[in-house]
N, C-alpha and C. Protein backbone atom coordinates (compact mmCIF):
# COMPACT_ATOMS: atom_id res chain seq x y z
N UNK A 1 -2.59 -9.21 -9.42
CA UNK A 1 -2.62 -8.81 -8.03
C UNK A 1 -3.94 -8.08 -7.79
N UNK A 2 -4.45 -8.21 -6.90
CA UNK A 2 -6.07 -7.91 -6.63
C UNK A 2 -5.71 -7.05 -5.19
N UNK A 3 -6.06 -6.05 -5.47
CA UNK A 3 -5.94 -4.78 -3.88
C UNK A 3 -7.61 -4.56 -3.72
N UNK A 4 -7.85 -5.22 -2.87
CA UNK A 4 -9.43 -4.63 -2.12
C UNK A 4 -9.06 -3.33 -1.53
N UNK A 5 -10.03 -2.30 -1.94
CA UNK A 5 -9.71 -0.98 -1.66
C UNK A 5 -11.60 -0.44 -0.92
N UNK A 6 -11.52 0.42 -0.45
CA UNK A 6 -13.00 0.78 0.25
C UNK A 6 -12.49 2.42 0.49
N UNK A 7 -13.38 3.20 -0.50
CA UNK A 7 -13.62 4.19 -0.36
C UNK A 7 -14.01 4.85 1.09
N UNK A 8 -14.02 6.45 1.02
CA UNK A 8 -14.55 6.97 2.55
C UNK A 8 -15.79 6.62 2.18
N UNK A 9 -16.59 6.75 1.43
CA UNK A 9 -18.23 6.58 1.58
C UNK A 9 -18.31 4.93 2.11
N UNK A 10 -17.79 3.95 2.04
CA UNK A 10 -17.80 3.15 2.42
C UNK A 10 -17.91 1.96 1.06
N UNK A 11 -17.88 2.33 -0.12
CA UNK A 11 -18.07 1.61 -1.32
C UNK A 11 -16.82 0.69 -1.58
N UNK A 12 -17.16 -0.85 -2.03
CA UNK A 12 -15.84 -1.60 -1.59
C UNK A 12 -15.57 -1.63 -3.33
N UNK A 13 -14.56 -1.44 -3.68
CA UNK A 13 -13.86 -2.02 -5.03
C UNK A 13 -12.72 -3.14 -4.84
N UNK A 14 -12.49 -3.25 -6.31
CA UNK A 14 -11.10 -4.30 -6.22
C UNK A 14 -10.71 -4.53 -7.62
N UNK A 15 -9.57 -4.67 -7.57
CA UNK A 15 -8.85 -4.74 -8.81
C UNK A 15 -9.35 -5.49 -9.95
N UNK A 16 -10.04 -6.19 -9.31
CA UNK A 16 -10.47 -7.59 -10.02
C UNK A 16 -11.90 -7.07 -11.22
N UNK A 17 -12.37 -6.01 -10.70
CA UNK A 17 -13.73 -5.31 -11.52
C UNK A 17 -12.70 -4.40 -12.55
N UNK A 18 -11.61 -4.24 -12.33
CA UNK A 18 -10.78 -3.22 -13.66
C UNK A 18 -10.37 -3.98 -14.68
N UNK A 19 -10.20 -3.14 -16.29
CA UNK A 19 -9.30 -3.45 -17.62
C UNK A 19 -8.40 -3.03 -17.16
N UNK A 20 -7.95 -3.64 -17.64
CA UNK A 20 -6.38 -3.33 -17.65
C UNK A 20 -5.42 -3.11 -18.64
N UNK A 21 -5.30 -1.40 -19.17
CA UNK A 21 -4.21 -1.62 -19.96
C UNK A 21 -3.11 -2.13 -20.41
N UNK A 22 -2.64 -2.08 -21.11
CA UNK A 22 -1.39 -3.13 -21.92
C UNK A 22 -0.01 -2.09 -21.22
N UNK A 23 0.39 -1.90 -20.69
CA UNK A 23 1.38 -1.58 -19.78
C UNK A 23 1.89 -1.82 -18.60
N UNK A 24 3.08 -1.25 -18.30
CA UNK A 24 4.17 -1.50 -16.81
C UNK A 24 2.94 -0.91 -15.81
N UNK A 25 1.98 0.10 -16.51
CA UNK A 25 1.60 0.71 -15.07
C UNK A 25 -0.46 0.19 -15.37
N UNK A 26 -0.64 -0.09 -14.18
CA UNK A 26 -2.18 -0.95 -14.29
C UNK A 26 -3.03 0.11 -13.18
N UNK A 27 -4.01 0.84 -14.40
CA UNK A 27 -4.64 1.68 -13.45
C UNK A 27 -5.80 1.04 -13.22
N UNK A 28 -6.16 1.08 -12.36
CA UNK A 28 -7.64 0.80 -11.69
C UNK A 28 -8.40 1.80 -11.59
N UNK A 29 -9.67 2.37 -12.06
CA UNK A 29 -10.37 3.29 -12.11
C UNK A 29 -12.03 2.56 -11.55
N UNK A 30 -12.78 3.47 -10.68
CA UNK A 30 -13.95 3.32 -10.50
C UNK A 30 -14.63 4.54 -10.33
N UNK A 31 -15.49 4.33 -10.48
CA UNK A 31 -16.60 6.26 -10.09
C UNK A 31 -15.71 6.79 -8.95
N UNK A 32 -15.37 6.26 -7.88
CA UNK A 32 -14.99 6.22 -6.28
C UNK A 32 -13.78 6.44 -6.28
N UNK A 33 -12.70 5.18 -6.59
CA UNK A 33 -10.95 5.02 -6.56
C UNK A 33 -10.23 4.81 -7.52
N UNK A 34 -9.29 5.23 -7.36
CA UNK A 34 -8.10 4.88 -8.54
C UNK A 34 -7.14 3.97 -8.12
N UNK A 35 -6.55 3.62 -8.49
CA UNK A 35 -5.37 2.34 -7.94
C UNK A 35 -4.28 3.02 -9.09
N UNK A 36 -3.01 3.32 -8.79
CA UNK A 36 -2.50 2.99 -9.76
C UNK A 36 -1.09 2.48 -9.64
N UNK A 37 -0.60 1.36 -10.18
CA UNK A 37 0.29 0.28 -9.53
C UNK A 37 1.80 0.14 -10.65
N UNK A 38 2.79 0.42 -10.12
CA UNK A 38 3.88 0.22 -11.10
C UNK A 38 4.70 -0.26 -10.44
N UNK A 39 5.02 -1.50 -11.44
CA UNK A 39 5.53 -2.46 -11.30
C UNK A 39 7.16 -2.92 -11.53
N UNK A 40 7.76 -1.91 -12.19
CA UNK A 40 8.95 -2.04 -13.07
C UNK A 40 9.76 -1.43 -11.33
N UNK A 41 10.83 -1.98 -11.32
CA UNK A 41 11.82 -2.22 -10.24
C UNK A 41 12.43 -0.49 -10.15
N UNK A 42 13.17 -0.36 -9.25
CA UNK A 42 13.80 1.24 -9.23
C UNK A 42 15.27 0.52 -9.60
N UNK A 43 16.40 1.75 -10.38
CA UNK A 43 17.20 1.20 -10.66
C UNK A 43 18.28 1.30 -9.97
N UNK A 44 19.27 0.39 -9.66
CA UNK A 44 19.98 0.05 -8.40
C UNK A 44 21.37 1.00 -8.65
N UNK A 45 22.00 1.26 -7.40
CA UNK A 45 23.13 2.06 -7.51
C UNK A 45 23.12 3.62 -7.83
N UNK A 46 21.55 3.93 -6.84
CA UNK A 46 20.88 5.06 -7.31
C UNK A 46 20.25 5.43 -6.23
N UNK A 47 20.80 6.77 -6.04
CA UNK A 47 19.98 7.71 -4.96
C UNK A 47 18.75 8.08 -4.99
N UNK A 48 17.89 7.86 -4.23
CA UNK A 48 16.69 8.29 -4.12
C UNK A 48 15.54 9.23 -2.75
N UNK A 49 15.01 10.09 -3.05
CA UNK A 49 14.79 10.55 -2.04
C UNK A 49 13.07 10.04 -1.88
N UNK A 50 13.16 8.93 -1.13
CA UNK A 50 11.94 7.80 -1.03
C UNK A 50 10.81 8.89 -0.89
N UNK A 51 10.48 10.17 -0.12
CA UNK A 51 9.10 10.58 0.20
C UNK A 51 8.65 11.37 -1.08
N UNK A 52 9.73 11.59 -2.30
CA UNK A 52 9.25 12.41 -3.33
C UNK A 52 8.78 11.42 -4.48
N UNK A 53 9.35 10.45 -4.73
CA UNK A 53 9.19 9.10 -5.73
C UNK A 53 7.71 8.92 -5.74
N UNK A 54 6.82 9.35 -4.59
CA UNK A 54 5.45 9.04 -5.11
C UNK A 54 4.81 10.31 -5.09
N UNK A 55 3.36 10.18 -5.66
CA UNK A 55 2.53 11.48 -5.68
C UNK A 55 1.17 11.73 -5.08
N UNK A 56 0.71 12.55 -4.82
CA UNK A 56 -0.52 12.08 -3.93
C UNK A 56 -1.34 12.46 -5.31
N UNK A 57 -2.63 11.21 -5.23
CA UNK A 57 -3.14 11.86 -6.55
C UNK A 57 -5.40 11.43 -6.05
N UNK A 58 -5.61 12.96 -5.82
CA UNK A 58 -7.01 12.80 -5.65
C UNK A 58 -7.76 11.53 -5.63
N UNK A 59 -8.43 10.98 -3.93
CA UNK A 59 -9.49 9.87 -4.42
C UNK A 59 -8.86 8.40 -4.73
N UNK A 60 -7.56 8.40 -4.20
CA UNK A 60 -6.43 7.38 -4.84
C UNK A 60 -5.84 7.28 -3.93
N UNK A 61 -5.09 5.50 -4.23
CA UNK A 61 -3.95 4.76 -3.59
C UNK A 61 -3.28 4.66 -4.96
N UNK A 62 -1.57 5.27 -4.57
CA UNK A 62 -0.82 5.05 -5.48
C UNK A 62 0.43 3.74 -5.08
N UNK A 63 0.96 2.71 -5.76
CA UNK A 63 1.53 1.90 -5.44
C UNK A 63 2.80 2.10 -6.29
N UNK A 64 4.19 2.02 -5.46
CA UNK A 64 5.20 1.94 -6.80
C UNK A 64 5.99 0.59 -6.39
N UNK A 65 6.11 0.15 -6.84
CA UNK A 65 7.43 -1.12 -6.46
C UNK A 65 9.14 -0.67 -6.59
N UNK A 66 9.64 -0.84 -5.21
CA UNK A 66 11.10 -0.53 -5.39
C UNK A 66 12.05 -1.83 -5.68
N UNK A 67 11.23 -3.03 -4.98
CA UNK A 67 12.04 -4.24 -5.67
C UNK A 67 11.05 -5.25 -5.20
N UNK A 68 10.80 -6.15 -6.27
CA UNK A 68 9.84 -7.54 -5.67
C UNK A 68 11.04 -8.70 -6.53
N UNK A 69 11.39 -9.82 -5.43
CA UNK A 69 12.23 -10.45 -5.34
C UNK A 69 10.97 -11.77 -5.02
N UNK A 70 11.36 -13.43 -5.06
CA UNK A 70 10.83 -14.53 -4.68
C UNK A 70 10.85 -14.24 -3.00
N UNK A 71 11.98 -13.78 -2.85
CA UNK A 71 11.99 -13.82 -1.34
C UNK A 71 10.99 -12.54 -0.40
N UNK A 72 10.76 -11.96 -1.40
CA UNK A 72 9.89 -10.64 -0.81
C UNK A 72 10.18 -9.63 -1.46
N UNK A 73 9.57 -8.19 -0.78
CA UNK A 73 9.60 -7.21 -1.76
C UNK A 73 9.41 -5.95 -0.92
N UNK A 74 9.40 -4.77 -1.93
CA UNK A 74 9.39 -3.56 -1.26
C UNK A 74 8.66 -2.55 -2.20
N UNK A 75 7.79 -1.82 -1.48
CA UNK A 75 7.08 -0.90 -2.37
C UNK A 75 6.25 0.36 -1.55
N UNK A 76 6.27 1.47 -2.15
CA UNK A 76 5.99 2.62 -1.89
C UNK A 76 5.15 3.12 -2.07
N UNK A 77 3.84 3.40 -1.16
CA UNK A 77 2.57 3.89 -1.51
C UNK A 77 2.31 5.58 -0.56
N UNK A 78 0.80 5.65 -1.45
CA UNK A 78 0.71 7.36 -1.24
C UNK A 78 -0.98 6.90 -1.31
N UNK A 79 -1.46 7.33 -0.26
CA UNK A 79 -2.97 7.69 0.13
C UNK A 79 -3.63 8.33 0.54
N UNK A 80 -5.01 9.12 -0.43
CA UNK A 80 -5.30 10.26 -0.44
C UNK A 80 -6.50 9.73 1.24
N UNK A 81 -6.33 10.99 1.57
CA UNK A 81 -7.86 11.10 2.60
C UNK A 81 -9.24 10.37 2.16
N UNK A 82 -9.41 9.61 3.25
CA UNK A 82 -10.60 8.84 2.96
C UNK A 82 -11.04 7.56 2.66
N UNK A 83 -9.23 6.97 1.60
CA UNK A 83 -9.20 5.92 1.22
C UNK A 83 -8.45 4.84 2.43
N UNK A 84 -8.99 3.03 1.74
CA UNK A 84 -8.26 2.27 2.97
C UNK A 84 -8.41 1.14 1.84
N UNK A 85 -7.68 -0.02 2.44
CA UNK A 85 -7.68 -1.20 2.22
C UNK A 85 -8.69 -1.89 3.16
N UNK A 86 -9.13 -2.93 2.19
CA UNK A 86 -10.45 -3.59 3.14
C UNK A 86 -9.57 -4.72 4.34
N UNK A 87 -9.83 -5.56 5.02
CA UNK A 87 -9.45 -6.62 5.66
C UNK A 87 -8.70 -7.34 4.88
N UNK A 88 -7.29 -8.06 5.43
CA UNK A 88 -6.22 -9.03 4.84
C UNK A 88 -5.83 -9.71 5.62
N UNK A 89 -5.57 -10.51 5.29
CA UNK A 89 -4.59 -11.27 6.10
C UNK A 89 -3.46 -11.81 5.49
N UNK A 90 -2.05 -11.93 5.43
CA UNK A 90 -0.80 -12.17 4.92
C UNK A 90 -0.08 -13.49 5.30
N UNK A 91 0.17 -14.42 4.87
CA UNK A 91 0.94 -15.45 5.99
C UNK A 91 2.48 -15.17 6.03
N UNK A 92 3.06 -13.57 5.31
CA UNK A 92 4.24 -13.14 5.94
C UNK A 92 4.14 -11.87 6.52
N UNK A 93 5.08 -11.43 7.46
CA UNK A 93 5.23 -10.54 8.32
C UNK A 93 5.20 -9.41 7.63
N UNK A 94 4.71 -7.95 7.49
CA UNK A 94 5.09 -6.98 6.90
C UNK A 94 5.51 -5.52 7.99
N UNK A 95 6.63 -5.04 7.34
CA UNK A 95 7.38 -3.89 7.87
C UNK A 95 6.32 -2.29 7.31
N UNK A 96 5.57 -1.65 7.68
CA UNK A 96 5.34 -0.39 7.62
C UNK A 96 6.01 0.61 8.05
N UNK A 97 6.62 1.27 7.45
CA UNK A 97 6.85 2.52 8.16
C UNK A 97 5.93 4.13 7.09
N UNK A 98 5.75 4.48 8.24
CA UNK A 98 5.05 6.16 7.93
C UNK A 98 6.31 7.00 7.22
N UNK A 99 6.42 7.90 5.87
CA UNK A 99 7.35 8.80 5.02
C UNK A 99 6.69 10.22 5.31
N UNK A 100 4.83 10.27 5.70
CA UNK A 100 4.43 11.44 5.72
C UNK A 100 3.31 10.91 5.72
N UNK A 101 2.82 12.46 6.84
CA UNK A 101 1.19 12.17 7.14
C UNK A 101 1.11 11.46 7.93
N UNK A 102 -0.02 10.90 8.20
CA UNK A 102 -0.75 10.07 9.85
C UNK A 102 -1.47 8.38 9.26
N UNK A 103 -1.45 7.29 9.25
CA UNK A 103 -1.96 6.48 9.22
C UNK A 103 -2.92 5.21 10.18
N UNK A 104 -3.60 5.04 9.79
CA UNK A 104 -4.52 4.07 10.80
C UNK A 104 -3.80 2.50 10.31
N UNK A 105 -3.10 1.84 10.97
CA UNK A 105 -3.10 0.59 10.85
C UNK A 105 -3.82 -0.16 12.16
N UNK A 106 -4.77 -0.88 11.55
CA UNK A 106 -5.53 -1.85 12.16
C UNK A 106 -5.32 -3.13 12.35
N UNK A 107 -4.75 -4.14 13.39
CA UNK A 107 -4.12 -5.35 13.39
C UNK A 107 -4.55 -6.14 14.63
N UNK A 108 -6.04 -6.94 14.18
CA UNK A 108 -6.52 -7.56 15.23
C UNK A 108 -7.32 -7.05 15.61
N UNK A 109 -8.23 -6.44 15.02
CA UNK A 109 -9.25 -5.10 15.67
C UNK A 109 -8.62 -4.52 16.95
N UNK A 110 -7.44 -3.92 16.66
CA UNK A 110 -6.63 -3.00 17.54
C UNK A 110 -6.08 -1.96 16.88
N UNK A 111 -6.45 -0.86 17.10
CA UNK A 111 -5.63 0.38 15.72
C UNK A 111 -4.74 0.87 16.45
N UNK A 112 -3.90 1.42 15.63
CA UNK A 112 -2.53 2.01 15.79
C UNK A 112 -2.24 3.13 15.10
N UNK A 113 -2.53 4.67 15.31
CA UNK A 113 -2.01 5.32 14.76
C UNK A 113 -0.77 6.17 14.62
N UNK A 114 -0.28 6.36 13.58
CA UNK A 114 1.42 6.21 13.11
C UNK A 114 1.51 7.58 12.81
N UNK A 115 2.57 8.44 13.02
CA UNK A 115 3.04 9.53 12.16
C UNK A 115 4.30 9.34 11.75
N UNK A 116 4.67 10.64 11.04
CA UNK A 116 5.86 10.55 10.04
C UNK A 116 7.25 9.95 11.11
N UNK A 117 7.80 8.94 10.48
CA UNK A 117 8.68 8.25 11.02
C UNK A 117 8.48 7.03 11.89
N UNK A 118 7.37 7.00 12.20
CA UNK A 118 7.18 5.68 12.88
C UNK A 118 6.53 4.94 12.37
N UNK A 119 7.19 3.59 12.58
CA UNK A 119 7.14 2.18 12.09
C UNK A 119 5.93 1.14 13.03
N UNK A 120 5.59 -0.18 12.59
CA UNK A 120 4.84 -0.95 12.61
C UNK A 120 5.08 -2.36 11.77
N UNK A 121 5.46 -3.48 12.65
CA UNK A 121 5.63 -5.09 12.04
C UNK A 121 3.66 -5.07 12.26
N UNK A 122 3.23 -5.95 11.14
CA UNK A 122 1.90 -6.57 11.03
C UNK A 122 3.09 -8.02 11.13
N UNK A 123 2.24 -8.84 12.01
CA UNK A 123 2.43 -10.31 12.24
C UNK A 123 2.43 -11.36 10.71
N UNK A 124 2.49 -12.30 10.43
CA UNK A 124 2.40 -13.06 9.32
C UNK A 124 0.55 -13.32 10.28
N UNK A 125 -0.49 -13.60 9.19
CA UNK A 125 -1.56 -14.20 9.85
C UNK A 125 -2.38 -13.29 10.66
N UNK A 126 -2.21 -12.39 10.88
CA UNK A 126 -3.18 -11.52 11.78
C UNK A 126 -4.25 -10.39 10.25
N UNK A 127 -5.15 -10.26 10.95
CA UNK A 127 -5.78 -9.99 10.05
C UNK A 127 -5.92 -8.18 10.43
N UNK A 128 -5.43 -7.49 9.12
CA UNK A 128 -5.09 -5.99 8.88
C UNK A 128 -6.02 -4.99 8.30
N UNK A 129 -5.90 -3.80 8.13
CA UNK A 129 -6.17 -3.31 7.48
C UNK A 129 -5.62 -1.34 7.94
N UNK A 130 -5.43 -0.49 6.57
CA UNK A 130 -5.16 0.15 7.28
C UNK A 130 -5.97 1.46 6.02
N UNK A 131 -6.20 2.51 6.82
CA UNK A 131 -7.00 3.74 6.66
C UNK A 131 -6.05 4.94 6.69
N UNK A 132 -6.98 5.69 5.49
CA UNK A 132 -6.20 7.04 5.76
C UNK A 132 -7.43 8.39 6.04
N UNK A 133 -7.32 8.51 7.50
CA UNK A 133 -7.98 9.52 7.77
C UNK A 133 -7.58 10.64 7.40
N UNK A 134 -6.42 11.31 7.12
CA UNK A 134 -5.70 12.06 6.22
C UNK A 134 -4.59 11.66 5.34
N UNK A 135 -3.99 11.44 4.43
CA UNK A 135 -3.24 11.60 3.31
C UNK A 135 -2.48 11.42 4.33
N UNK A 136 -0.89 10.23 3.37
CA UNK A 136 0.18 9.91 4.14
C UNK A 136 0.40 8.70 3.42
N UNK A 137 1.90 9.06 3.26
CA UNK A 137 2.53 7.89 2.44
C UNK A 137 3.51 7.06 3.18
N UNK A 138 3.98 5.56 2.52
CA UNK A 138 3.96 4.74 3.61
C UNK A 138 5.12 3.91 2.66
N UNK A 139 5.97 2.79 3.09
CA UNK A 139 7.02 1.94 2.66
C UNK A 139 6.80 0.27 3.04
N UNK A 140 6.25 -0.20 2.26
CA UNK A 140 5.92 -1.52 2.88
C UNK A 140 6.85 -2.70 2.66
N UNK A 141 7.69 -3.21 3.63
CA UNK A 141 8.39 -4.29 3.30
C UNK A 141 8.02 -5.59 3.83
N UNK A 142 7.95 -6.85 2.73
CA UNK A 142 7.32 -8.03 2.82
C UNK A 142 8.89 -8.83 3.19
N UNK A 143 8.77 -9.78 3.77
CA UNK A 143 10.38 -10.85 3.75
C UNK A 143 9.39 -11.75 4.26
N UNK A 144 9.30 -12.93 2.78
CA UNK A 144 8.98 -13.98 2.78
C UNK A 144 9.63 -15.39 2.97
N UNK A 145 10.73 -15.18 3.40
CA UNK A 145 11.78 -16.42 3.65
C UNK A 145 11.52 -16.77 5.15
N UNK A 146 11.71 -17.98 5.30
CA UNK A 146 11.61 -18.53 6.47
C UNK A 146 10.25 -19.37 7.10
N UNK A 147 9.45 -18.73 5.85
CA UNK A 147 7.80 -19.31 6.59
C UNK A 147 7.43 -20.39 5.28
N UNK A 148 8.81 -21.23 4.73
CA UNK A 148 8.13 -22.65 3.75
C UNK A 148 7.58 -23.59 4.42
């Protein structure tokens, strides 16, 4: 999985320039960003209090996965000030919602900024991206059924 990431200075990375240790969890390190991505499922029949499960960690996008299924998936990120994802585009619909903090989602060169509790569908196909002018963690749900 390759996350184009772009620092506040404006420096673009991507997963694709990292080693990758031999583990569940794949850090991405550059002078600039950290990525760090875990992959192993949360375990079911289990309470969780979604805004504590992640951590904010300096200079970094943290990614956790709560379930990735064929049909789609769900996962929990935390982003420090400064950091963003570069331009995407998805050909399925994705669910954002804000857990904490303020976010820039960008969809169509149209921004949208979000605080704690409010949500945002990105279209399948529209081209995204979203910024963190301050720190704020976020719940992203993909549902890939329906668009074979």
């Amino acid at each position: 999985m390759y996350l184009p990431l772009i620092h506040g200075t404006g420096q673009q990375n991507t997963a694709e320039e990292a080693v990758f240790p031999p583990s569940n969890n794949v850090l991405f390190q550059s002078h600039l960003t950290c990525v760090l991505l875990e992959n192993s499922e949360f375990e079911k029949s289990k309470a969780y209090i979604i805004v504590e499960i992640i951590e904010y960690v300096p200079n970094s996008v943290v990614i956790k996965t709560v379930m990735k299924k064929a049909t789609g998936n769900i996962s929990v990120m935390s982003f420090d000030t400064g950091e963003a994802f570069l331009e995407k585009m998805s050909p399925y619909d994705t669910f954002i919602q804000i857990i904490d903090g303020k976010a820039e989602i960008i969809i169509d060169k149209q921004s949208h900024v979000l605080d704690t509790g409010q949500s945002i569908i990105v279209p399948a196909h529209a081209i995204n991206t979203i910024h963190a002018n301050e720190r704020f963690k976020m719940i992203s749900t993909v549902i890939k059924s329906g668009y074979d």
